[in-house]
PDB file of N, CA and C in Angstrom:
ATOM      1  N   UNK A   1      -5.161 -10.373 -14.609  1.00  0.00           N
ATOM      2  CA  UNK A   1      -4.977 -10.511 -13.171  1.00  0.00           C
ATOM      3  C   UNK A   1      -4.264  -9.291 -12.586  1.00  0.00           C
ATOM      4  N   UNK A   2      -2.928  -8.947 -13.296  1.00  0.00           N
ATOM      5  CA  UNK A   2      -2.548  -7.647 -12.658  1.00  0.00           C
ATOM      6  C   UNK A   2      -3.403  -6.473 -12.423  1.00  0.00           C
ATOM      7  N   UNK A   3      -4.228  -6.278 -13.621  1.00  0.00           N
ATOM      8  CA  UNK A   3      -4.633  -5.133 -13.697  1.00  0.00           C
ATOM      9  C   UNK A   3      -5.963  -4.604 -12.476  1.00  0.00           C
ATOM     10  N   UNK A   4      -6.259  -6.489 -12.400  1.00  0.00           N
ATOM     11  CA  UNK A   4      -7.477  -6.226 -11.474  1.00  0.00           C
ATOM     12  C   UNK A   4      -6.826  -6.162  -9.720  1.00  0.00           C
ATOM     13  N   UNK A   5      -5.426  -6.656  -9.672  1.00  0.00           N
ATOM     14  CA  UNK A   5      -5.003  -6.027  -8.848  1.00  0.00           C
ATOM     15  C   UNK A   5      -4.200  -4.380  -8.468  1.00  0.00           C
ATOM     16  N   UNK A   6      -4.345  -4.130  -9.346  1.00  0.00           N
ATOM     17  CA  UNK A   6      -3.672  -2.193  -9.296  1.00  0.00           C
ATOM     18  C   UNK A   6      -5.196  -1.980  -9.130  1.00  0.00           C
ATOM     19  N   UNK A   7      -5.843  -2.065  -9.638  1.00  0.00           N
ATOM     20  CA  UNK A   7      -7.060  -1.054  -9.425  1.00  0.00           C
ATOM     21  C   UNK A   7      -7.849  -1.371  -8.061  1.00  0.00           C
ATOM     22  N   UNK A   8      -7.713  -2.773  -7.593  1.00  0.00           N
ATOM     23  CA  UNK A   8      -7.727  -2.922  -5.795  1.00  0.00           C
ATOM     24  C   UNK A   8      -6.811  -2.010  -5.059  1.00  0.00           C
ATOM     25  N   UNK A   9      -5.823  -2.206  -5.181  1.00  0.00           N
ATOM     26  CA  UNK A   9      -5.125  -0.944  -4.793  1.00  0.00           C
ATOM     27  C   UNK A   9      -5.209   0.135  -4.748  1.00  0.00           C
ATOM     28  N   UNK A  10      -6.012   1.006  -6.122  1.00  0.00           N
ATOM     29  CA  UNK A  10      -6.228   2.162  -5.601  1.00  0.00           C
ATOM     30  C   UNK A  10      -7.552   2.616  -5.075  1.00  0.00           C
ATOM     31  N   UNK A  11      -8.154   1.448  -5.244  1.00  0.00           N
ATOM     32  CA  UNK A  11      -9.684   1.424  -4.486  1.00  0.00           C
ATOM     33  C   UNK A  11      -9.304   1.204  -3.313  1.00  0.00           C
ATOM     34  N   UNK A  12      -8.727   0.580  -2.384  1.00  0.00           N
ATOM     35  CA  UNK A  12      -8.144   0.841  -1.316  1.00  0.00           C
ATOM     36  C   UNK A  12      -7.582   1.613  -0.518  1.00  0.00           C
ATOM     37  N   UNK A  13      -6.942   2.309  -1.228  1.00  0.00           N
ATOM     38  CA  UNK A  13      -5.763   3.545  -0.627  1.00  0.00           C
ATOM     39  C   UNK A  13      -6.953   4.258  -0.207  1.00  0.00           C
ATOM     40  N   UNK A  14      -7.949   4.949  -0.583  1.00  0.00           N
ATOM     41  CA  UNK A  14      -8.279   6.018   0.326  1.00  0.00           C
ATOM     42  C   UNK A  14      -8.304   7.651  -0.238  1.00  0.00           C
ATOM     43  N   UNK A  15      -7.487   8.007  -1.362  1.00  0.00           N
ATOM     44  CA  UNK A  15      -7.003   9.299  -1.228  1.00  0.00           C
ATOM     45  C   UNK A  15      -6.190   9.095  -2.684  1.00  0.00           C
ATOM     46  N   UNK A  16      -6.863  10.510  -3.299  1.00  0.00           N
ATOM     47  CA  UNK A  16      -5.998  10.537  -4.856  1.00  0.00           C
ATOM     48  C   UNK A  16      -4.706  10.236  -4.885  1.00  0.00           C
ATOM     49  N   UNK A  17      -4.170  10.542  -4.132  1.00  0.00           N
ATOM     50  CA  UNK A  17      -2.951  11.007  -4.242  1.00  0.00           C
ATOM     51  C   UNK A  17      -1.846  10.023  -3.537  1.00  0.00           C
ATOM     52  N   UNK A  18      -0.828   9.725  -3.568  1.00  0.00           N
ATOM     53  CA  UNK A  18       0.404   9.035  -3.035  1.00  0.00           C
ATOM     54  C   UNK A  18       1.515  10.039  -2.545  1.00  0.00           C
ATOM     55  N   UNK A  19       2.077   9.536  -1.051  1.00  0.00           N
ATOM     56  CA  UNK A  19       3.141  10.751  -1.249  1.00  0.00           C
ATOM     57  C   UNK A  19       4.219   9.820  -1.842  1.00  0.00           C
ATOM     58  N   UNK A  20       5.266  10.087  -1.524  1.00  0.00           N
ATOM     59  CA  UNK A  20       7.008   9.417  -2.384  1.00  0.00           C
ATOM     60  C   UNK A  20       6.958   8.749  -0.661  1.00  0.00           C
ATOM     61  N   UNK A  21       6.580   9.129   0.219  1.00  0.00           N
ATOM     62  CA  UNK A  21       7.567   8.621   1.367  1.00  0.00           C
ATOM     63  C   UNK A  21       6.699   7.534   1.574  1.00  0.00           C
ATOM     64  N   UNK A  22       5.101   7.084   0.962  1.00  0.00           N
ATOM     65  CA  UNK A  22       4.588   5.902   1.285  1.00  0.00           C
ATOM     66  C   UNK A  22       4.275   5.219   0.083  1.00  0.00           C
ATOM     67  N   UNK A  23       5.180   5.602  -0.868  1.00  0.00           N
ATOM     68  CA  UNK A  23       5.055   4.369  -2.110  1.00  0.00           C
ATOM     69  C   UNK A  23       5.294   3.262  -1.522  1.00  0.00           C
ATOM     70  N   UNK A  24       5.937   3.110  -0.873  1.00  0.00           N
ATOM     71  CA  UNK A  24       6.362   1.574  -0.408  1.00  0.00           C
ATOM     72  C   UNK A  24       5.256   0.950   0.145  1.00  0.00           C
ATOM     73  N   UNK A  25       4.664   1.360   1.461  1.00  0.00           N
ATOM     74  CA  UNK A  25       3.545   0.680   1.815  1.00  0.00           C
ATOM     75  C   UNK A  25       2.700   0.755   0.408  1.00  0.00           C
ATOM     76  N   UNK A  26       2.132   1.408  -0.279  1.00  0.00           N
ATOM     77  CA  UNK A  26       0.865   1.561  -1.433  1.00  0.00           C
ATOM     78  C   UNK A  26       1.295  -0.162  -2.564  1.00  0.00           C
ATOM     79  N   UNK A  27       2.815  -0.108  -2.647  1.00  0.00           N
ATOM     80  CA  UNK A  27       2.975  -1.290  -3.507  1.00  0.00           C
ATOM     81  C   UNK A  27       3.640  -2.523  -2.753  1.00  0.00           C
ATOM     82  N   UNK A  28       2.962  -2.605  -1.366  1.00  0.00           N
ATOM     83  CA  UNK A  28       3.626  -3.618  -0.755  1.00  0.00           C
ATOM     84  C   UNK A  28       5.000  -3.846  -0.519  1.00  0.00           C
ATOM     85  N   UNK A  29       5.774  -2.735  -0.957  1.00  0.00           N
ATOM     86  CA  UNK A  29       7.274  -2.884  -0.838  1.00  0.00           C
ATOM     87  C   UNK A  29       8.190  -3.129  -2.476  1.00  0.00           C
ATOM     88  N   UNK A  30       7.312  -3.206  -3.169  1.00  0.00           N
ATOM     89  CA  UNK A  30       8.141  -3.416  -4.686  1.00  0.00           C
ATOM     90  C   UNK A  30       8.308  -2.509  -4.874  1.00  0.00           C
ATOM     91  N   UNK A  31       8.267  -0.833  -4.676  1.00  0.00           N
ATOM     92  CA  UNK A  31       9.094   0.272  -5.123  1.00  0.00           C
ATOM     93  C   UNK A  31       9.252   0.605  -4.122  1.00  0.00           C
ATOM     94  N   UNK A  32      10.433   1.576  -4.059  1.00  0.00           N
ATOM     95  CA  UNK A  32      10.834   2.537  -2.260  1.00  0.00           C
ATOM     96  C   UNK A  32      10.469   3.999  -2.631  1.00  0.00           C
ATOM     97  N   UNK A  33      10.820   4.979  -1.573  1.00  0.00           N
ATOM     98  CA  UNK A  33      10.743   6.082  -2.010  1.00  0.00           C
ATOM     99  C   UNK A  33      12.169   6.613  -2.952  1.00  0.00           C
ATOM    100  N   UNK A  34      13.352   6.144  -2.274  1.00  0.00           N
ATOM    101  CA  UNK A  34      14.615   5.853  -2.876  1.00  0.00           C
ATOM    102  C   UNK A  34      14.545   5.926  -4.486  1.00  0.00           C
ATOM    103  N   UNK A  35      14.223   4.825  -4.525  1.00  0.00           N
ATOM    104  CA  UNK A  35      14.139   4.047  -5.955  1.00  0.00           C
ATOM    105  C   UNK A  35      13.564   5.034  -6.924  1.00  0.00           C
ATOM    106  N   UNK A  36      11.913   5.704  -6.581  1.00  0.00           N
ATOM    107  CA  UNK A  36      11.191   6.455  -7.015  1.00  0.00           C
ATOM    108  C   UNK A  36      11.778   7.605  -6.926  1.00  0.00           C
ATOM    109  N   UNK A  37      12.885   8.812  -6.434  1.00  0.00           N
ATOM    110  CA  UNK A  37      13.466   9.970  -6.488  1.00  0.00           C
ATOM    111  C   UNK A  37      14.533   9.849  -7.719  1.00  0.00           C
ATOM    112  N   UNK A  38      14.537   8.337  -7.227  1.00  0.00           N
ATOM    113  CA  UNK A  38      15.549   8.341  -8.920  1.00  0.00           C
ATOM    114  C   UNK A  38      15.771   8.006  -9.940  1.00  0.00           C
ATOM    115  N   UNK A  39      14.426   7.696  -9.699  1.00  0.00           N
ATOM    116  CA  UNK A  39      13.743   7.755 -11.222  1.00  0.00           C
ATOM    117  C   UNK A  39      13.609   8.974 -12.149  1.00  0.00           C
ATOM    118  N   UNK A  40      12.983   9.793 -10.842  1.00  0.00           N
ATOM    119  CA  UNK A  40      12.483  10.685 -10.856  1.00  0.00           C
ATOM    120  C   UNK A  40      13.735  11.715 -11.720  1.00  0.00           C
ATOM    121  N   UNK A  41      14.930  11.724 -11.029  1.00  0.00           N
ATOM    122  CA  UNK A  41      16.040  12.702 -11.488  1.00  0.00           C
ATOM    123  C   UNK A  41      16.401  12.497 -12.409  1.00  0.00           C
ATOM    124  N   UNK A  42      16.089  11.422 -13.186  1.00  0.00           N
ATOM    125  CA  UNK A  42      16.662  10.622 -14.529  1.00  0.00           C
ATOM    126  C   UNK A  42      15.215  10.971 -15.590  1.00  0.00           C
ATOM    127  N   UNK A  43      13.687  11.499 -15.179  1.00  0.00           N
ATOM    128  CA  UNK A  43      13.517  11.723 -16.082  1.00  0.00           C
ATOM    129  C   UNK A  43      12.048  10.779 -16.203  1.00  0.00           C
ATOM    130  N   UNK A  44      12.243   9.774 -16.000  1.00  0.00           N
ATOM    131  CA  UNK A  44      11.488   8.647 -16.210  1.00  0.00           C
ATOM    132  C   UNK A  44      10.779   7.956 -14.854  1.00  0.00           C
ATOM    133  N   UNK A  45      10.294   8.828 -14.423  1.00  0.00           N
ATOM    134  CA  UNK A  45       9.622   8.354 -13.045  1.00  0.00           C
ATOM    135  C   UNK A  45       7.982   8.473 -13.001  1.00  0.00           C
ATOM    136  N   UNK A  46       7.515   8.098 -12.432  1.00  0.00           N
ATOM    137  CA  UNK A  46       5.703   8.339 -12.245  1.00  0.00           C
ATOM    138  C   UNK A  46       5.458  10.074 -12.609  1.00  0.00           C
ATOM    139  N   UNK A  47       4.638  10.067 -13.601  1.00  0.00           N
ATOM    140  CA  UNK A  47       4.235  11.194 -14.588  1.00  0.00           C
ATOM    141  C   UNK A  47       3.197  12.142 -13.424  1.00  0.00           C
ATOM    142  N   UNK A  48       3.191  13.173 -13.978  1.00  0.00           N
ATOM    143  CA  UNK A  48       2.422  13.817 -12.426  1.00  0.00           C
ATOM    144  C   UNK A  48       2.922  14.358 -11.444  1.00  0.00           C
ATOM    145  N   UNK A  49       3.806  14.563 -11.023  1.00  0.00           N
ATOM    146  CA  UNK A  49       4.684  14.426  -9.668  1.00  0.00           C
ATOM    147  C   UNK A  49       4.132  16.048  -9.191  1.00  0.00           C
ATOM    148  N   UNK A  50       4.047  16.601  -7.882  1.00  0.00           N
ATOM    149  CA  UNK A  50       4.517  17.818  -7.864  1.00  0.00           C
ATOM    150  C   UNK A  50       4.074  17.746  -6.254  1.00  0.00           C
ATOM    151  N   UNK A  51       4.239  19.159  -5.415  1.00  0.00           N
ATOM    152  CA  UNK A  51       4.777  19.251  -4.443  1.00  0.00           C
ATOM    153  C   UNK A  51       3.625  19.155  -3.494  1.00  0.00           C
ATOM    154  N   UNK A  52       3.439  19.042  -2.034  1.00  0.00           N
ATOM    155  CA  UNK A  52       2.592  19.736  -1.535  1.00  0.00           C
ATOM    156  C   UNK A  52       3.379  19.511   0.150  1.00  0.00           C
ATOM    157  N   UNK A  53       3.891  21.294   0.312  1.00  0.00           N
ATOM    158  CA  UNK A  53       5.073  21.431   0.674  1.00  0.00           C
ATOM    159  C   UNK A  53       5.897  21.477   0.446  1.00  0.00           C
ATOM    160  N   UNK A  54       6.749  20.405   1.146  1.00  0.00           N
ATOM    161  CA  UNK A  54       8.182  19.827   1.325  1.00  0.00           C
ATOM    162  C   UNK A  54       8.126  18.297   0.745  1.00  0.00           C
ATOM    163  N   UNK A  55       6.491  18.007   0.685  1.00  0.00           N
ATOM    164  CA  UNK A  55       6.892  16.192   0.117  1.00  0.00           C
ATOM    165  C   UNK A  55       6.084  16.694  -1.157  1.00  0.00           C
ATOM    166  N   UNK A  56       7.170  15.514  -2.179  1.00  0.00           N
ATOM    167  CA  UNK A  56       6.767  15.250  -3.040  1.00  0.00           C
ATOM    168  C   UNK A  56       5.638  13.673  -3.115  1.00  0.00           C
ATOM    169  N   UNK A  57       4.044  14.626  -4.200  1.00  0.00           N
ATOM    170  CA  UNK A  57       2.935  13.459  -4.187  1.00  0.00           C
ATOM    171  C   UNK A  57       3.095  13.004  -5.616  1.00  0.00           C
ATOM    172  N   UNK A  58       2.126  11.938  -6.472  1.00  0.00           N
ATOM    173  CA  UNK A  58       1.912  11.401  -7.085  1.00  0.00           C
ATOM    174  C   UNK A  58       0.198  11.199  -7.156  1.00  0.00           C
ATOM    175  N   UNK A  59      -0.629  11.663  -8.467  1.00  0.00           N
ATOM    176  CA  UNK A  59      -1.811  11.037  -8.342  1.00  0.00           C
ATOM    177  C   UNK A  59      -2.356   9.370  -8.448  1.00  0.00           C
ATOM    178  N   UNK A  60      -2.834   8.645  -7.554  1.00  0.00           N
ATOM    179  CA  UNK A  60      -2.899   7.320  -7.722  1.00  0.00           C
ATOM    180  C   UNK A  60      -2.778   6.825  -9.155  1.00  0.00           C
ATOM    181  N   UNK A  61      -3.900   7.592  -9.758  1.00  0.00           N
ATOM    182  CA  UNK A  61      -3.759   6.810 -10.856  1.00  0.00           C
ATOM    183  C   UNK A  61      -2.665   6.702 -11.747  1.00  0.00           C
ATOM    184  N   UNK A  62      -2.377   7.879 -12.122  1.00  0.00           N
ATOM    185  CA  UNK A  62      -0.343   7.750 -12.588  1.00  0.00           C
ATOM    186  C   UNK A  62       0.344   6.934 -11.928  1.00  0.00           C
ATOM    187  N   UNK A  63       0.848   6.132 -10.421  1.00  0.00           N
ATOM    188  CA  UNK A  63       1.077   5.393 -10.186  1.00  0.00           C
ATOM    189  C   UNK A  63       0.638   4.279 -10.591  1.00  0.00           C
ATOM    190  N   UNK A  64      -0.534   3.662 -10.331  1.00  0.00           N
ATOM    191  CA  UNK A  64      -1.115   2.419 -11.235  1.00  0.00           C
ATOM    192  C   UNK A  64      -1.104   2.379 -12.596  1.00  0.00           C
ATOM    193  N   UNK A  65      -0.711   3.555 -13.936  1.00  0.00           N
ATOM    194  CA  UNK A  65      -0.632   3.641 -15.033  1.00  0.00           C
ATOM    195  C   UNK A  65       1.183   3.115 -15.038  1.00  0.00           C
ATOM    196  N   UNK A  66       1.959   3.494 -13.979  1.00  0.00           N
ATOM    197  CA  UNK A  66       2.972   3.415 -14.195  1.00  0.00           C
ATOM    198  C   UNK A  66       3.497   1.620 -13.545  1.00  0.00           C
ATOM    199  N   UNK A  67       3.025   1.713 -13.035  1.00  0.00           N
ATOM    200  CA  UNK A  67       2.937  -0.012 -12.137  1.00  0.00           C
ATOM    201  C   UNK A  67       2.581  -1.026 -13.464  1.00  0.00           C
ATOM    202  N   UNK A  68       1.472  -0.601 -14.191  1.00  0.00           N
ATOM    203  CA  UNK A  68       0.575  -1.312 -15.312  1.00  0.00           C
ATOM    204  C   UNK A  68       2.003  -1.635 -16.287  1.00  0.00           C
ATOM    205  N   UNK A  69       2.648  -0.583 -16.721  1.00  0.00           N
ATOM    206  CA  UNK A  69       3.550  -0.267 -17.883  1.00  0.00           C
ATOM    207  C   UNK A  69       4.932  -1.127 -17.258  1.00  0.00           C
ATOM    208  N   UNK A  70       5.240  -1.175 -15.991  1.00  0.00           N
ATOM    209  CA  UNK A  70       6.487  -1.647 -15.370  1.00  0.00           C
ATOM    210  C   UNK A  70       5.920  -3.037 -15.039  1.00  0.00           C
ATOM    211  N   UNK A  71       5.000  -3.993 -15.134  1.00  0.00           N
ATOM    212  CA  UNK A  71       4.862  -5.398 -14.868  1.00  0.00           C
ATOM    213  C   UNK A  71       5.330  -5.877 -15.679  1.00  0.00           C
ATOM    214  N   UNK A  72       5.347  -6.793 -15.470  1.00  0.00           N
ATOM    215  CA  UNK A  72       5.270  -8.358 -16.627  1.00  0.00           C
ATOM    216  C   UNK A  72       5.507  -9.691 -16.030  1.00  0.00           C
ATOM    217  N   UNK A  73       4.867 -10.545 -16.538  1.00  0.00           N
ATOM    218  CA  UNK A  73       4.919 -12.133 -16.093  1.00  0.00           C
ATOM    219  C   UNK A  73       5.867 -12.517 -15.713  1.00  0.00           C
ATOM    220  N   UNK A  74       5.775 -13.261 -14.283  1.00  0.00           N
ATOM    221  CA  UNK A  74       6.552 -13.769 -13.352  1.00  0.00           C
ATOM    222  C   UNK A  74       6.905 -15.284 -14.092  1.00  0.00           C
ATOM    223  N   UNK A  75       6.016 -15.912 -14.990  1.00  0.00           N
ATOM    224  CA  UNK A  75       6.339 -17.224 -15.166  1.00  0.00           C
ATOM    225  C   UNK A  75       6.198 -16.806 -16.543  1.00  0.00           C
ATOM    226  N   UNK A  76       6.651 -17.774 -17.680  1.00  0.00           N
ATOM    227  CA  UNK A  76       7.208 -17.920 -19.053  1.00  0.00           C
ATOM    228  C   UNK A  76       5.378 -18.672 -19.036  1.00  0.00           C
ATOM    229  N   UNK A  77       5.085 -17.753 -20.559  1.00  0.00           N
ATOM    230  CA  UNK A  77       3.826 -18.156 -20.937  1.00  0.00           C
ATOM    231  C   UNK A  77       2.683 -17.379 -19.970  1.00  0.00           C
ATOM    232  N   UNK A  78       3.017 -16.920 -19.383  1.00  0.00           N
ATOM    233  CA  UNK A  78       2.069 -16.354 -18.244  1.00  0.00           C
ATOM    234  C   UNK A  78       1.862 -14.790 -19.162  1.00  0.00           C
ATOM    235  N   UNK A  79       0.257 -14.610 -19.069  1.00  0.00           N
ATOM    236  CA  UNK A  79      -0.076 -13.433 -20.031  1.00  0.00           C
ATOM    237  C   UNK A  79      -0.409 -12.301 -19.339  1.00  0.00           C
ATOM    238  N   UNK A  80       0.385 -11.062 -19.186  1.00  0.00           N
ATOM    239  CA  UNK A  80       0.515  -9.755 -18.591  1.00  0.00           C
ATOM    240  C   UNK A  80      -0.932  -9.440 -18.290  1.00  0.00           C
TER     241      UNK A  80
END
């Protein structure tokens, strides 16, 4: 079920790419851009990253690879 929802998602979006300042809208609000910079400084943030400009993007799919890897079941017994 998750998976077939990330990949609605990026069939949706429109555009390879994600910037940091609209992760939030792209995951409905479960990551910020916040959250994602500091990840980012620590090392362990969405793989891919680099500039265009002044904002930092993300290619969709590294986001949904990274969304995939950061889920897990909301209910006990419920299969990822």
């Amino acid at each position: 079920m998750q998976d077939e929802v990330f990949e609605l998602m990026a069939r949706q979006h429109g555009s390879p790419l994600v910037a940091r300042a609209d992760i939030s809208k792209f995951t409905g609000g479960a990551i910020t851009p916040k959250w994602c910079a500091n990840m980012d400084s620590q090392g362990t943030g969405i793989k891919g990253r680099f500039f265009i400009g002044r904002r930092v993007v993300y290619p969709v799919a590294s986001v949904i690879e990274f969304l995939k890897a950061h889920a897990k079941a909301s209910y006990r017994g419920e299969a990822k």
